[in-house]
N, C-alpha and C. Protein backbone atom coordinates (compact mmCIF):
# COMPACT_ATOMS: atom_id res chain seq x y z
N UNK A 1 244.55 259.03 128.41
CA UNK A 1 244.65 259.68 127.11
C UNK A 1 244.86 261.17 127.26
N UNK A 2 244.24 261.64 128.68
CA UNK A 2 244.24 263.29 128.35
C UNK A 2 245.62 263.65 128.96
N UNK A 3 246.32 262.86 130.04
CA UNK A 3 247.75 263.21 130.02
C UNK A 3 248.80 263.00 128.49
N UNK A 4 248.68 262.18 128.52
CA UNK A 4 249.31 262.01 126.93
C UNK A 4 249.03 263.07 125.65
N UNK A 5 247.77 263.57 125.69
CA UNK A 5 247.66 264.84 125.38
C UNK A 5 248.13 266.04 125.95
N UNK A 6 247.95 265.74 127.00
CA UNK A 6 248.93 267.60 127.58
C UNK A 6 250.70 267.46 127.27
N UNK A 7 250.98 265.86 127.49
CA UNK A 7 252.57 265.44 127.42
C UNK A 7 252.74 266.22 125.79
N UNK A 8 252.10 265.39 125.25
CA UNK A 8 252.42 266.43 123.74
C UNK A 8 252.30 267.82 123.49
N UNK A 9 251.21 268.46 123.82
CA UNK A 9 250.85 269.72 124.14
C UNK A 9 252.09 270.59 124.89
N UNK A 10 252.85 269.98 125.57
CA UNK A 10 253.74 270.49 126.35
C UNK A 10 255.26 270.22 125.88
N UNK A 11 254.73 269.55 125.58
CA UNK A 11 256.54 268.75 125.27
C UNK A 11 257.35 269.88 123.50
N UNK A 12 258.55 269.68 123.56
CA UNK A 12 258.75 270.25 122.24
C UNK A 12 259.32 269.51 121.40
N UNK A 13 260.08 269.87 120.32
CA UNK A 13 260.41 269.03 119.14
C UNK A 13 260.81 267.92 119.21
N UNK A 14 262.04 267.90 120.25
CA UNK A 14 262.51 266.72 120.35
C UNK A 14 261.59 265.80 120.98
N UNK A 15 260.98 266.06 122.30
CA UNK A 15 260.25 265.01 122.73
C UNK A 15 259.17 264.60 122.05
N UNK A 16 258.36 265.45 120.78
CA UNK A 16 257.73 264.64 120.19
C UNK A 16 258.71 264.17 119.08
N UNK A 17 259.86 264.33 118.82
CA UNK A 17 260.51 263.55 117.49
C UNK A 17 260.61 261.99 118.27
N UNK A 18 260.52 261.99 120.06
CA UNK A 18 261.43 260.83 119.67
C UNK A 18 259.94 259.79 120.07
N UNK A 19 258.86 260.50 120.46
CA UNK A 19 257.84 259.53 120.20
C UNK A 19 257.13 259.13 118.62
N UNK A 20 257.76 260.02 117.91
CA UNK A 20 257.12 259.77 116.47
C UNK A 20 258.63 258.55 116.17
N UNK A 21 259.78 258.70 116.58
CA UNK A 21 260.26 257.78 116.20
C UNK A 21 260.12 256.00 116.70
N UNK A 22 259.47 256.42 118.09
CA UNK A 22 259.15 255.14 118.38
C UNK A 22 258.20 254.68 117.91
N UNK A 23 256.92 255.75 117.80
CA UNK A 23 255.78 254.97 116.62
C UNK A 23 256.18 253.88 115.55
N UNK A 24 257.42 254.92 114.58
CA UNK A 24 257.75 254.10 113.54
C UNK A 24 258.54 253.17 113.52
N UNK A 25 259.49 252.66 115.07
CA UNK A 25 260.12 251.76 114.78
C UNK A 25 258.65 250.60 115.43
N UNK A 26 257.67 250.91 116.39
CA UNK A 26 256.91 249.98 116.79
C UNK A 26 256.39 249.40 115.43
N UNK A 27 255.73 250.49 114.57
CA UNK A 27 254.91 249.98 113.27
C UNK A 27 255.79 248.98 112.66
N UNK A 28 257.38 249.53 112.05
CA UNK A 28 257.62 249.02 111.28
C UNK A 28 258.28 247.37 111.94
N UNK A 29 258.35 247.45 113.06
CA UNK A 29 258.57 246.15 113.87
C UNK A 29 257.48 244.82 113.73
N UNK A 30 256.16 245.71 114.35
CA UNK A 30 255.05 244.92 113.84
C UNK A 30 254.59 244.09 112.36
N UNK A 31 254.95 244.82 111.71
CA UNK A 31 254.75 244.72 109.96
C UNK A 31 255.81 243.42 110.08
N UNK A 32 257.53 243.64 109.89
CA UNK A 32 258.20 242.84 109.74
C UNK A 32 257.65 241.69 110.21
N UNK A 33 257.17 241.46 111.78
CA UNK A 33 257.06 240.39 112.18
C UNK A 33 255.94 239.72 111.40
N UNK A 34 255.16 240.72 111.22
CA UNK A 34 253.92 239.61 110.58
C UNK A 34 254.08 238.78 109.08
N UNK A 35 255.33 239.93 108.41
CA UNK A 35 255.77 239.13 107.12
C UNK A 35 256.09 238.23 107.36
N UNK A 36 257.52 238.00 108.22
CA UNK A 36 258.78 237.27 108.72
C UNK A 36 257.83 235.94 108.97
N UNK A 37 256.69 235.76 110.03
CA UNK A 37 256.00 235.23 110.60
C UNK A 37 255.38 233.91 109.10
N UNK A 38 254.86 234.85 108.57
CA UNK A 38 253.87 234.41 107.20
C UNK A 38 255.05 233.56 106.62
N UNK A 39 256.07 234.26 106.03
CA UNK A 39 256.91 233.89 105.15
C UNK A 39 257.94 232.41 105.77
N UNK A 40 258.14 232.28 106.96
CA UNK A 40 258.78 231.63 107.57
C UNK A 40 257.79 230.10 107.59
N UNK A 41 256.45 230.59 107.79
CA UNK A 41 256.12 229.11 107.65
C UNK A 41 255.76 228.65 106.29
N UNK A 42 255.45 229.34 105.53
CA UNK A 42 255.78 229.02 103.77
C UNK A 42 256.86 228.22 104.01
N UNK A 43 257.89 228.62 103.79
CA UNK A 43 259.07 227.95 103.94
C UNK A 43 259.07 226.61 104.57
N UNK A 44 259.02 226.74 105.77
CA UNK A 44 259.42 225.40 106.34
C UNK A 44 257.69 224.33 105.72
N UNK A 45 256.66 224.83 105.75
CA UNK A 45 255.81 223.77 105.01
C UNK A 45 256.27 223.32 103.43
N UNK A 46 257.10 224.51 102.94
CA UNK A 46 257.36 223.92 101.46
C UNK A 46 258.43 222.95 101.61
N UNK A 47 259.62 223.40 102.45
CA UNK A 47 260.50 222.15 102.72
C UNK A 47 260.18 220.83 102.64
N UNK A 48 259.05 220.88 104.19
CA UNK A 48 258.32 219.50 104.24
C UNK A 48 257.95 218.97 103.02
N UNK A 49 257.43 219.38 102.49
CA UNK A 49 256.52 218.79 101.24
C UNK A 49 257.72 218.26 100.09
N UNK A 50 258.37 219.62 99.57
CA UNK A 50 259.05 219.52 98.47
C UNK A 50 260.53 218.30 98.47
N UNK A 51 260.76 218.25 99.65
CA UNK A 51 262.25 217.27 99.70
C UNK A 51 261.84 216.20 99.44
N UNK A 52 260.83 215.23 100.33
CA UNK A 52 260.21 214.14 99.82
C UNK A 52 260.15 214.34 98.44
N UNK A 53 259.29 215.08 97.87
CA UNK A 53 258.03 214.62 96.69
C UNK A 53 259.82 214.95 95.52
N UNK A 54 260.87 215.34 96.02
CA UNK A 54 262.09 214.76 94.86
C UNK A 54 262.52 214.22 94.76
N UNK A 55 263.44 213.74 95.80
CA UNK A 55 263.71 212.05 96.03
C UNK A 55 262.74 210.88 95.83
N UNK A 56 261.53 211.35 95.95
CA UNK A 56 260.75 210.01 95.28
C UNK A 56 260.63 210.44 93.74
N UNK A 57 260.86 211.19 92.94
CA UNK A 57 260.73 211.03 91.68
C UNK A 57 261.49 210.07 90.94
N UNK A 58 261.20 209.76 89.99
CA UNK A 58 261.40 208.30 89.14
C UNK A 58 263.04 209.41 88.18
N UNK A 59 263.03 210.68 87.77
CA UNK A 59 263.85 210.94 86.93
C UNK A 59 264.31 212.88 87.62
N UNK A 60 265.30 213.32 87.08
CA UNK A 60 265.84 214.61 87.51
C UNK A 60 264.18 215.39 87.26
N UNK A 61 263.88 214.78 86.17
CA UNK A 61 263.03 216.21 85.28
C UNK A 61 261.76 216.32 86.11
N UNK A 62 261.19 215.30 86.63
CA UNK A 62 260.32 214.98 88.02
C UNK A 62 260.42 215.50 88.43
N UNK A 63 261.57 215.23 89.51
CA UNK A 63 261.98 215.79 90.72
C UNK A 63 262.23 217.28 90.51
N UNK A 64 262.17 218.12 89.40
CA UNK A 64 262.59 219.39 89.09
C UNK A 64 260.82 219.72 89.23
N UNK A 65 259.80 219.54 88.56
CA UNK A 65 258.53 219.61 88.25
C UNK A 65 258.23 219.71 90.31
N UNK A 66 258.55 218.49 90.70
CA UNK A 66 257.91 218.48 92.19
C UNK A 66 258.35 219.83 92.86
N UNK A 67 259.60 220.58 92.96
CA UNK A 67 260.25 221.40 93.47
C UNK A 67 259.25 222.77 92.84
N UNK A 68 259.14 222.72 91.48
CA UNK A 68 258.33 223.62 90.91
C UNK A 68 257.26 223.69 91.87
N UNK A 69 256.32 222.65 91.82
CA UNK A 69 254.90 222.56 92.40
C UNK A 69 254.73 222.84 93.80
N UNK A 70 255.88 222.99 94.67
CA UNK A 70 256.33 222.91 96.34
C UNK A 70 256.58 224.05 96.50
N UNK A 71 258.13 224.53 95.86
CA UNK A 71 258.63 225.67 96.69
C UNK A 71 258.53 226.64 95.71
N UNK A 72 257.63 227.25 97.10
CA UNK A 72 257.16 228.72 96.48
C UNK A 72 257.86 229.95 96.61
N UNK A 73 258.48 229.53 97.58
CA UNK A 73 259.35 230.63 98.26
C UNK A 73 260.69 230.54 97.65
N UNK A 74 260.81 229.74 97.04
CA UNK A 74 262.16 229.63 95.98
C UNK A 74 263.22 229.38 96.79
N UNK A 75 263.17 228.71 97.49
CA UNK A 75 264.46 228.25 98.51
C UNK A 75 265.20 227.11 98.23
N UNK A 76 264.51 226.27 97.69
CA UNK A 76 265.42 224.98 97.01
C UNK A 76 265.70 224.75 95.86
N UNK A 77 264.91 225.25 95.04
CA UNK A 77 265.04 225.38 93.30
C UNK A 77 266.88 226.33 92.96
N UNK A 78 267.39 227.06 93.41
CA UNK A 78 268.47 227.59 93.53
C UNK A 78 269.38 226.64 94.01
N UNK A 79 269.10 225.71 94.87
CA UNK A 79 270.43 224.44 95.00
C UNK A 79 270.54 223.88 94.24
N UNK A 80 269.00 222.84 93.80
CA UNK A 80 268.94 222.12 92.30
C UNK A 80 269.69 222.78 91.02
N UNK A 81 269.77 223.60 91.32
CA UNK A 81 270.36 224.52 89.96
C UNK A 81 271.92 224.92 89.86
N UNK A 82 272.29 225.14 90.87
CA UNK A 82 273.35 225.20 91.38
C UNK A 82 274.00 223.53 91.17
N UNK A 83 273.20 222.50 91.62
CA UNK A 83 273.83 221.51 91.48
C UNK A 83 274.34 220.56 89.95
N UNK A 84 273.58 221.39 89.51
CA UNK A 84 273.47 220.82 88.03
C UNK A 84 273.81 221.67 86.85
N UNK A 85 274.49 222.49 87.38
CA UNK A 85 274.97 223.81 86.37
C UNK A 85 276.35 223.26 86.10
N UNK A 86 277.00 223.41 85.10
CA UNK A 86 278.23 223.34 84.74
C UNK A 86 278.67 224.31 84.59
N UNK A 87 280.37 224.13 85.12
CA UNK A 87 281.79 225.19 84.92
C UNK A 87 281.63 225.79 83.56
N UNK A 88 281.34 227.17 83.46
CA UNK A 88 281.87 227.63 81.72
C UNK A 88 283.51 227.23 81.63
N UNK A 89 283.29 226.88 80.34
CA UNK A 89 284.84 226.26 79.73
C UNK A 89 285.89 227.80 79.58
N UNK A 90 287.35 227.68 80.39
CA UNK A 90 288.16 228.24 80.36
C UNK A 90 288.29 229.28 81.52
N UNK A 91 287.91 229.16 82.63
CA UNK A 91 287.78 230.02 83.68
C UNK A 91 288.09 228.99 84.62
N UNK A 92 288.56 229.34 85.90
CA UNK A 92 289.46 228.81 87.13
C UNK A 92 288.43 228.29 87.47
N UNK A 93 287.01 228.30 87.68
CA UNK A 93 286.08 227.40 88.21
C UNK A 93 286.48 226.09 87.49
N UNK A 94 286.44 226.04 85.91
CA UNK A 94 286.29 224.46 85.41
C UNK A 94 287.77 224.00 85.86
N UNK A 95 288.45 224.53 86.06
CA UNK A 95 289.83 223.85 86.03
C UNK A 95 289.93 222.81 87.46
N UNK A 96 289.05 223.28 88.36
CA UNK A 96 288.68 222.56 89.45
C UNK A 96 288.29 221.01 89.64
N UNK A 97 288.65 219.88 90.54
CA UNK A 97 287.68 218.93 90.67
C UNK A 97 285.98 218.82 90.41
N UNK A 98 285.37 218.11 90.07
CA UNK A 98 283.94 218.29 89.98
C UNK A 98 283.48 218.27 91.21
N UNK A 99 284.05 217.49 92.63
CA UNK A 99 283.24 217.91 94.14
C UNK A 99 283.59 219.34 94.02
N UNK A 100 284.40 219.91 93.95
CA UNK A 100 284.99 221.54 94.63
C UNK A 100 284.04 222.25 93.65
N UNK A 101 284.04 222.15 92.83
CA UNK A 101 282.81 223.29 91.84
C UNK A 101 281.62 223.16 91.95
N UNK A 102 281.01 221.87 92.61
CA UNK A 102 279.72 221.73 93.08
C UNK A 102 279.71 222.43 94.60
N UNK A 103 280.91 222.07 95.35
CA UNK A 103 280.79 222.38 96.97
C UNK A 103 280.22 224.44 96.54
N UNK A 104 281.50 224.69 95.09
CA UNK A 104 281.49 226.30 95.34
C UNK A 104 279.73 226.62 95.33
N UNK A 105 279.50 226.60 94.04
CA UNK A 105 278.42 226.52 93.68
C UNK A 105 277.05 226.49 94.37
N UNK A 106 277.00 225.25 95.02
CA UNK A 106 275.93 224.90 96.23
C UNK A 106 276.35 225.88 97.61
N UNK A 107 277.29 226.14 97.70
CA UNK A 107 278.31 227.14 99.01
C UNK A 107 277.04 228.43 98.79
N UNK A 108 277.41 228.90 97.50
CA UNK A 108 276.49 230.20 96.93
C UNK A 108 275.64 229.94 96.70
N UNK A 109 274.87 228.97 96.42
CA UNK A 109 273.27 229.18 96.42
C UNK A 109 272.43 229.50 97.71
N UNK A 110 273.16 228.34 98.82
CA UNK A 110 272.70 228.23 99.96
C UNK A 110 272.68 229.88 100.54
N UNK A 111 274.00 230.29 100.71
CA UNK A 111 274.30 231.69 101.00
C UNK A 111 273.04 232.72 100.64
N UNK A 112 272.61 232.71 99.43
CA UNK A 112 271.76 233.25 98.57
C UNK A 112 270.46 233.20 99.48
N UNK A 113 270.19 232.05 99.77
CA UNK A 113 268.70 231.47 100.19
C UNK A 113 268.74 231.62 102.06
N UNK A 114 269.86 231.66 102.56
CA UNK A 114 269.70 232.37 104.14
C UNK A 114 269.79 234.08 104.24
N UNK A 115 270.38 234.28 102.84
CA UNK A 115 270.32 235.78 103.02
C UNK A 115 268.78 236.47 102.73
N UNK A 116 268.26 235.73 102.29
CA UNK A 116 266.55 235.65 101.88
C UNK A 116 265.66 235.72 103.45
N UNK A 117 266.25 234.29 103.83
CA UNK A 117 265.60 234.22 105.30
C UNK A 117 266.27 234.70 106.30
N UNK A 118 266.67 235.56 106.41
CA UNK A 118 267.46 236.38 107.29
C UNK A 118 267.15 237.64 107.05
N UNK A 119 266.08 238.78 105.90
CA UNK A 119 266.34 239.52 105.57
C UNK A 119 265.34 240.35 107.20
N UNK A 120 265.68 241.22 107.48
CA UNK A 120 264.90 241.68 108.17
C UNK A 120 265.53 241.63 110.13
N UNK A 121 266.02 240.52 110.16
CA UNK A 121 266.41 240.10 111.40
C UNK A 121 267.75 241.33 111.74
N UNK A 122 268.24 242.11 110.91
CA UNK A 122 269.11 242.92 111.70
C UNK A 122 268.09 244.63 112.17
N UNK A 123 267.42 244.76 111.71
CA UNK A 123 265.93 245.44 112.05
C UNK A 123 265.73 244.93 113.09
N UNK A 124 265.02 244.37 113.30
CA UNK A 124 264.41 243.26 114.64
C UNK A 124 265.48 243.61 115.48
N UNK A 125 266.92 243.14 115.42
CA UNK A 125 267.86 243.15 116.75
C UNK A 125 268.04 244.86 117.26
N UNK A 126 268.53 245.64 115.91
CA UNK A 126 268.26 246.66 116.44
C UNK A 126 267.43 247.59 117.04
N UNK A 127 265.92 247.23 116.49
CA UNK A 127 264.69 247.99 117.63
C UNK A 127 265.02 247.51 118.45
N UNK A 128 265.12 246.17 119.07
CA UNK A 128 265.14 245.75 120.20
C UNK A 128 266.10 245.95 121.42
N UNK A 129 267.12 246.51 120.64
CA UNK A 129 268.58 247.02 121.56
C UNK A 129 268.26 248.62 121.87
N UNK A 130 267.49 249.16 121.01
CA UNK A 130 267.98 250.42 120.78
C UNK A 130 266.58 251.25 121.27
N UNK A 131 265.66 250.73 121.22
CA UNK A 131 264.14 251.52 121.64
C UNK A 131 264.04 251.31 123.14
N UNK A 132 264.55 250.86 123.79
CA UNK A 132 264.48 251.20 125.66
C UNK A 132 265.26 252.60 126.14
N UNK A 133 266.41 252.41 124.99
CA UNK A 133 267.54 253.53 125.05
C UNK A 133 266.97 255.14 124.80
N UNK A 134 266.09 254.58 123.87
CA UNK A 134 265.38 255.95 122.87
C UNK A 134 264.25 256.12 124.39
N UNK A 135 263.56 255.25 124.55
CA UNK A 135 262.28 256.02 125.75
C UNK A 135 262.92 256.30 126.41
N UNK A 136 264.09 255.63 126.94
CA UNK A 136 264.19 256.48 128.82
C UNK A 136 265.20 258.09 128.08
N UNK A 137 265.99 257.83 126.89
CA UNK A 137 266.17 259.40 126.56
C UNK A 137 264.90 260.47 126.75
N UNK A 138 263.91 259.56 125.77
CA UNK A 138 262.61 260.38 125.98
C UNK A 138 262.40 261.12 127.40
N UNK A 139 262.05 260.05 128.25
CA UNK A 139 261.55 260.72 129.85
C UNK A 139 262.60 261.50 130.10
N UNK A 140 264.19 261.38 130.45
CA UNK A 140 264.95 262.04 130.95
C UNK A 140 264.65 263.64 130.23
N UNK A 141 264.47 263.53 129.04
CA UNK A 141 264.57 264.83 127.93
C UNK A 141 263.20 265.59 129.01
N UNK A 142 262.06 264.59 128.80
CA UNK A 142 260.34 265.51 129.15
C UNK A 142 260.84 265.92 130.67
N UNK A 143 261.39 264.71 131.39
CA UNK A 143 261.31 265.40 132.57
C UNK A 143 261.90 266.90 132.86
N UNK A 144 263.18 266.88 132.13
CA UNK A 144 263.91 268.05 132.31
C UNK A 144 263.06 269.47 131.73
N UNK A 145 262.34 269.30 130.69
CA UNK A 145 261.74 269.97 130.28
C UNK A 145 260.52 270.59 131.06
N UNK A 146 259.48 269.62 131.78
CA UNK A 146 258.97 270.05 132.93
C UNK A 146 259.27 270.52 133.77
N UNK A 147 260.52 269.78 134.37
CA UNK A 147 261.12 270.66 135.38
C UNK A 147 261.12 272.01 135.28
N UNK A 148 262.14 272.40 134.35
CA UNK A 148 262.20 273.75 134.13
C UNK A 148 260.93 274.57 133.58
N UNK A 149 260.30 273.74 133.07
CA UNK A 149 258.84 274.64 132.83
C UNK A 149 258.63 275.41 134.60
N UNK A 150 258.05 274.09 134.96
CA UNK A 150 257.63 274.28 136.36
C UNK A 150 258.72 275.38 137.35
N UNK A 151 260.01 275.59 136.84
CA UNK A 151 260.65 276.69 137.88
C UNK A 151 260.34 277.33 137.53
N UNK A 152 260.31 277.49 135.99
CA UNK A 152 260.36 279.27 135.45
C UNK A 152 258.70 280.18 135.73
N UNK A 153 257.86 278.75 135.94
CA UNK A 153 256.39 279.73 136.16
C UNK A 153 256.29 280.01 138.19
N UNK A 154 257.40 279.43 138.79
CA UNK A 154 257.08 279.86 140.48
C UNK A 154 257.10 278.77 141.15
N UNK A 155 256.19 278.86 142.17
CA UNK A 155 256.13 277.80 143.43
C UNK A 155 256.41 276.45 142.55
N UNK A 156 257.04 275.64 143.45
CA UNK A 156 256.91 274.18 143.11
C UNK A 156 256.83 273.43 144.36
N UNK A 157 255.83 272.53 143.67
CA UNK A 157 255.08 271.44 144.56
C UNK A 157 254.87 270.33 144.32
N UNK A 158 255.09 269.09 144.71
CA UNK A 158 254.85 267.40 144.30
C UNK A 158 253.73 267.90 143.52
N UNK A 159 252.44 267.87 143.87
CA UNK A 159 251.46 268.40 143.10
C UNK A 159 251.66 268.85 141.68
N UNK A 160 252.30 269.52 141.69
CA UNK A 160 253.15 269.95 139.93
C UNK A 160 254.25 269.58 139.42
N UNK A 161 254.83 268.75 140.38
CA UNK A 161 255.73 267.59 140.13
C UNK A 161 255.27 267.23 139.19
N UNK A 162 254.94 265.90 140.40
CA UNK A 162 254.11 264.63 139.92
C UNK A 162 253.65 263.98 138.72
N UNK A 163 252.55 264.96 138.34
CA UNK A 163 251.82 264.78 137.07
C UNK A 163 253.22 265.03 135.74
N UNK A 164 253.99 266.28 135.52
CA UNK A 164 254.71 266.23 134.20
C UNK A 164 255.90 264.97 134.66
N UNK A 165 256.14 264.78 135.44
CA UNK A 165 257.32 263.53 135.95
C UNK A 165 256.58 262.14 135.00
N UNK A 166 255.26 261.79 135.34
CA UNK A 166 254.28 260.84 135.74
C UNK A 166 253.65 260.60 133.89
N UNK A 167 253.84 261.97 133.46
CA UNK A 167 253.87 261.61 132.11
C UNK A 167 254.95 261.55 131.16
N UNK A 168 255.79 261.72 131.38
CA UNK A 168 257.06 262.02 131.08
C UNK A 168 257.86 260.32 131.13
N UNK A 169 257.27 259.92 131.89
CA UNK A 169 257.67 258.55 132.32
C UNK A 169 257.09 257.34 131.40
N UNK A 170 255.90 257.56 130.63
CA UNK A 170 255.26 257.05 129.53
C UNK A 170 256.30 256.66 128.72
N UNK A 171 257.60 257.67 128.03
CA UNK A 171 257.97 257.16 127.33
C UNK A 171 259.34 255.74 127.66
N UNK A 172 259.45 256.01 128.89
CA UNK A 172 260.23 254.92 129.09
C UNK A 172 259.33 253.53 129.41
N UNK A 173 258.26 253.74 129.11
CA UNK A 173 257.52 252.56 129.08
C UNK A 173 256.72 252.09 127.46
N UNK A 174 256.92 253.45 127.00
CA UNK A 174 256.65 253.30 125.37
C UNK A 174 257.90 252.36 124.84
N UNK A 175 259.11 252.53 125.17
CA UNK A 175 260.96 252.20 124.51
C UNK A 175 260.73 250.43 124.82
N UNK A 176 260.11 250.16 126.17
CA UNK A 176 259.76 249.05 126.68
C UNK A 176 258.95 248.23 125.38
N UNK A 177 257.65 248.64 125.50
CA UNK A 177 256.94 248.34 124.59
C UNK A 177 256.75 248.19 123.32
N UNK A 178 258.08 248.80 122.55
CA UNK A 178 258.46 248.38 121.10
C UNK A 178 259.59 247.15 121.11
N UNK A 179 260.02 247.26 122.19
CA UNK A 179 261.74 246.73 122.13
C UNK A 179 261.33 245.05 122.14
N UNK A 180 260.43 244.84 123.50
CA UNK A 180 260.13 243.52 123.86
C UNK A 180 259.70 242.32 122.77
N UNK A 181 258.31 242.42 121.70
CA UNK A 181 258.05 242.06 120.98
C UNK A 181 258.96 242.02 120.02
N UNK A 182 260.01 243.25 119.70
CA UNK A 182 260.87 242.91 118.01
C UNK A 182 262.19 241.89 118.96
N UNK A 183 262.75 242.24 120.34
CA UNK A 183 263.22 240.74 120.93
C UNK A 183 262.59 239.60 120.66
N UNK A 184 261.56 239.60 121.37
CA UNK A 184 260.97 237.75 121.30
C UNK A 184 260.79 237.21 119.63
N UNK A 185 260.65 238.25 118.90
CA UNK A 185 260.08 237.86 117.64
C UNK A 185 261.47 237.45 117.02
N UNK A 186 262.59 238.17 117.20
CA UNK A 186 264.33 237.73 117.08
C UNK A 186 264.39 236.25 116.75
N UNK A 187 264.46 236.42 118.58
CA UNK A 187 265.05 235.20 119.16
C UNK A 187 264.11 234.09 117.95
N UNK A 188 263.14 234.04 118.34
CA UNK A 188 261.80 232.59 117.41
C UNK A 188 262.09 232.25 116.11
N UNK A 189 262.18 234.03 115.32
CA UNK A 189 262.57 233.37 114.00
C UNK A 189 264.14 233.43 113.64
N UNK A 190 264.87 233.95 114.53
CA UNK A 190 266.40 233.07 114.55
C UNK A 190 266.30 231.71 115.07
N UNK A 191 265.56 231.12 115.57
CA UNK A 191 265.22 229.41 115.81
C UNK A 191 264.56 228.85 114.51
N UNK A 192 263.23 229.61 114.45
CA UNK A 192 263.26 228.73 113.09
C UNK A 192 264.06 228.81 111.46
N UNK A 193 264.77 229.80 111.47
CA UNK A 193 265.81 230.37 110.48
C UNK A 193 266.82 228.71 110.16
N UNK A 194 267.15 229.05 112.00
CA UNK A 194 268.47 227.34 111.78
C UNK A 194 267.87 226.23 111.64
N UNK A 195 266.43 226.00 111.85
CA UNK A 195 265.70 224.95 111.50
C UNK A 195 265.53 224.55 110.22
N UNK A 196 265.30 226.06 109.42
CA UNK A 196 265.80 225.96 108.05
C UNK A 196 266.65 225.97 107.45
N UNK A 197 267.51 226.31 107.67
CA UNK A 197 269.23 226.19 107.46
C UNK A 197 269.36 224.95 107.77
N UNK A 198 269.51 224.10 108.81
CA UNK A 198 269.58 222.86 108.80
C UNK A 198 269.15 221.75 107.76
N UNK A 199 268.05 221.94 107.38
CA UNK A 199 266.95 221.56 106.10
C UNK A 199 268.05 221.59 105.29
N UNK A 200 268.06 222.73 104.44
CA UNK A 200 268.85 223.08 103.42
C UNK A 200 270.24 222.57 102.91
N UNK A 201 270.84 222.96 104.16
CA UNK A 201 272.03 222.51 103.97
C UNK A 201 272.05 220.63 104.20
N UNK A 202 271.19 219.64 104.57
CA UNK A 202 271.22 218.53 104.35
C UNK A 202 270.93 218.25 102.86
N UNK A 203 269.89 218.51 102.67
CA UNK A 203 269.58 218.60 100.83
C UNK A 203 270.67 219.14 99.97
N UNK A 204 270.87 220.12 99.82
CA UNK A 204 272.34 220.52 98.92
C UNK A 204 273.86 219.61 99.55
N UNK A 205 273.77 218.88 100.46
CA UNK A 205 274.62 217.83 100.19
C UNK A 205 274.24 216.50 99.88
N UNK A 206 273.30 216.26 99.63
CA UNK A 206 272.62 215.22 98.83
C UNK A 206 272.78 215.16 98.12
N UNK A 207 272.25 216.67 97.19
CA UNK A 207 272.37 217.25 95.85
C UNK A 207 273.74 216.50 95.38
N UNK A 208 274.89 216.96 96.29
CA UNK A 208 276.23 217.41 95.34
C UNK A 208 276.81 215.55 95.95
N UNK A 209 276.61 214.63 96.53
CA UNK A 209 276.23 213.38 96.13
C UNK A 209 275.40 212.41 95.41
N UNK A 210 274.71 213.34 94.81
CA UNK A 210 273.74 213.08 94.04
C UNK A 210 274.85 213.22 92.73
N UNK A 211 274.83 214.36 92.07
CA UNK A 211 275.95 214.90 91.17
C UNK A 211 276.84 214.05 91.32
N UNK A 212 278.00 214.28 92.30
CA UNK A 212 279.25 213.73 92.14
C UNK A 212 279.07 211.83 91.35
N UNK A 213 278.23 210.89 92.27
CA UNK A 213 278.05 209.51 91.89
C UNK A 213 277.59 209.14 90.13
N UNK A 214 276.38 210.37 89.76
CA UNK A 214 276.21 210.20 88.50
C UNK A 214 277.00 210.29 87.79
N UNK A 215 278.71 211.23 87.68
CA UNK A 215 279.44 211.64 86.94
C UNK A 215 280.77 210.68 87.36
N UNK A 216 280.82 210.00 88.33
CA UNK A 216 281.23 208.84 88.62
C UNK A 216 280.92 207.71 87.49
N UNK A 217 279.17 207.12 87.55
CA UNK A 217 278.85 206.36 86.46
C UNK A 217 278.94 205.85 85.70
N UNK A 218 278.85 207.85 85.17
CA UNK A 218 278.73 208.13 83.44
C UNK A 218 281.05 207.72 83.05
């Protein structure tokens, strides 16, 4: 702790700008993940629950009520809706087949509902690319800065090396230490993202076989 205090003590604007910037991309890395984290399994437990408990309903208005009672996260209620919305009369949508205005339709809801679960993940890639880059700037910046401290006051010696090198080097292990976690946290919830995407996009073509056969029927 007390080198890390003299590193600051010593260091100037920039080298503390770019540890205050790694603070805030670590914080705001952490935070995301713990939303992303929370919010991601909402999701995939409401999936579970909510797809069943519609397809077993006896009527649409059911199966609308079950989706109510399930998804909380509002991820499937936007297909249902989508699937069952009609073309306003006189616009190039109605002039369409009834599959193609359901495909559009369900196309954009889905869109809607990965841009939801996706929000955050270009954050994530970029700490993770970009904060190893930022610490070892850091050290290169402190070291140079020591260095020349250390000529301009006289003798130089490993001894007075050492130590500003030795702290100086912290921050390329700070760039480490933000980058790693907003990676792994990426990669996991880009896995479970397509897990949900997968979900989704089976249901909204249900949906729009669902649709298309009734209007067949009728």
């Amino acid at each position: 702790m007390g080198g890390l205090q003299h590193f600051w003590a010593q260091g100037d604007f920039i080298t503390r700008g770019v540890a205050v910037l790694l603070l805030a991309m670590s914080v705001s890395a952490w935070v995301l993940i713990f939303w992303k984290a929370w919010l991601l399994r909402r999701v995939r437990l409401d999936i579970t629950r909510a797809v069943p408990a519609f397809w077993a309903a006896a009527t649409l208005a059911e199966g609308q009520r079950a989706l109510d009672a399930f998804d909380r996260e509002g991820t499937l209620r936007p297909l249902l809706a989508a699937a069952t919305a009609g073309a306003r009369e006189g616009t190039l949508e109605s002039r369409g087949q009834l599959a193609s205005q359901l495909t559009r339709r369900l196309r954009d809801a889905l869109h809607a509902v990965l841009a939801q679960l996706q929000f955050g993940q270009v954050l994530l890639a970029s700490i993770g690319s970009t904060a190893p880059f930022i610490g070892l700037f850091g050290t290169v910046w402190g070291i140079y800065h020591a260095l020349a401290a250390i000529s301009a006051a006289g003798a130089i010696t490993i001894e007075k090396v050492s130590g500003p090198v030795g702290e100086a080097l912290v921050m390329t292990a700070a760039g480490l230490a933000v980058a790693i976690p907003a990676v792994l946290a990426y990669n996991v919830f880009g896995k479970l993202i397509g897990a949900c995407e997968a979900e989704l996009e089976g249901f909204a073509h249900d949906l729009r076989e669902m649709a298309t056969d009734a209007v067949e029927e009728s």
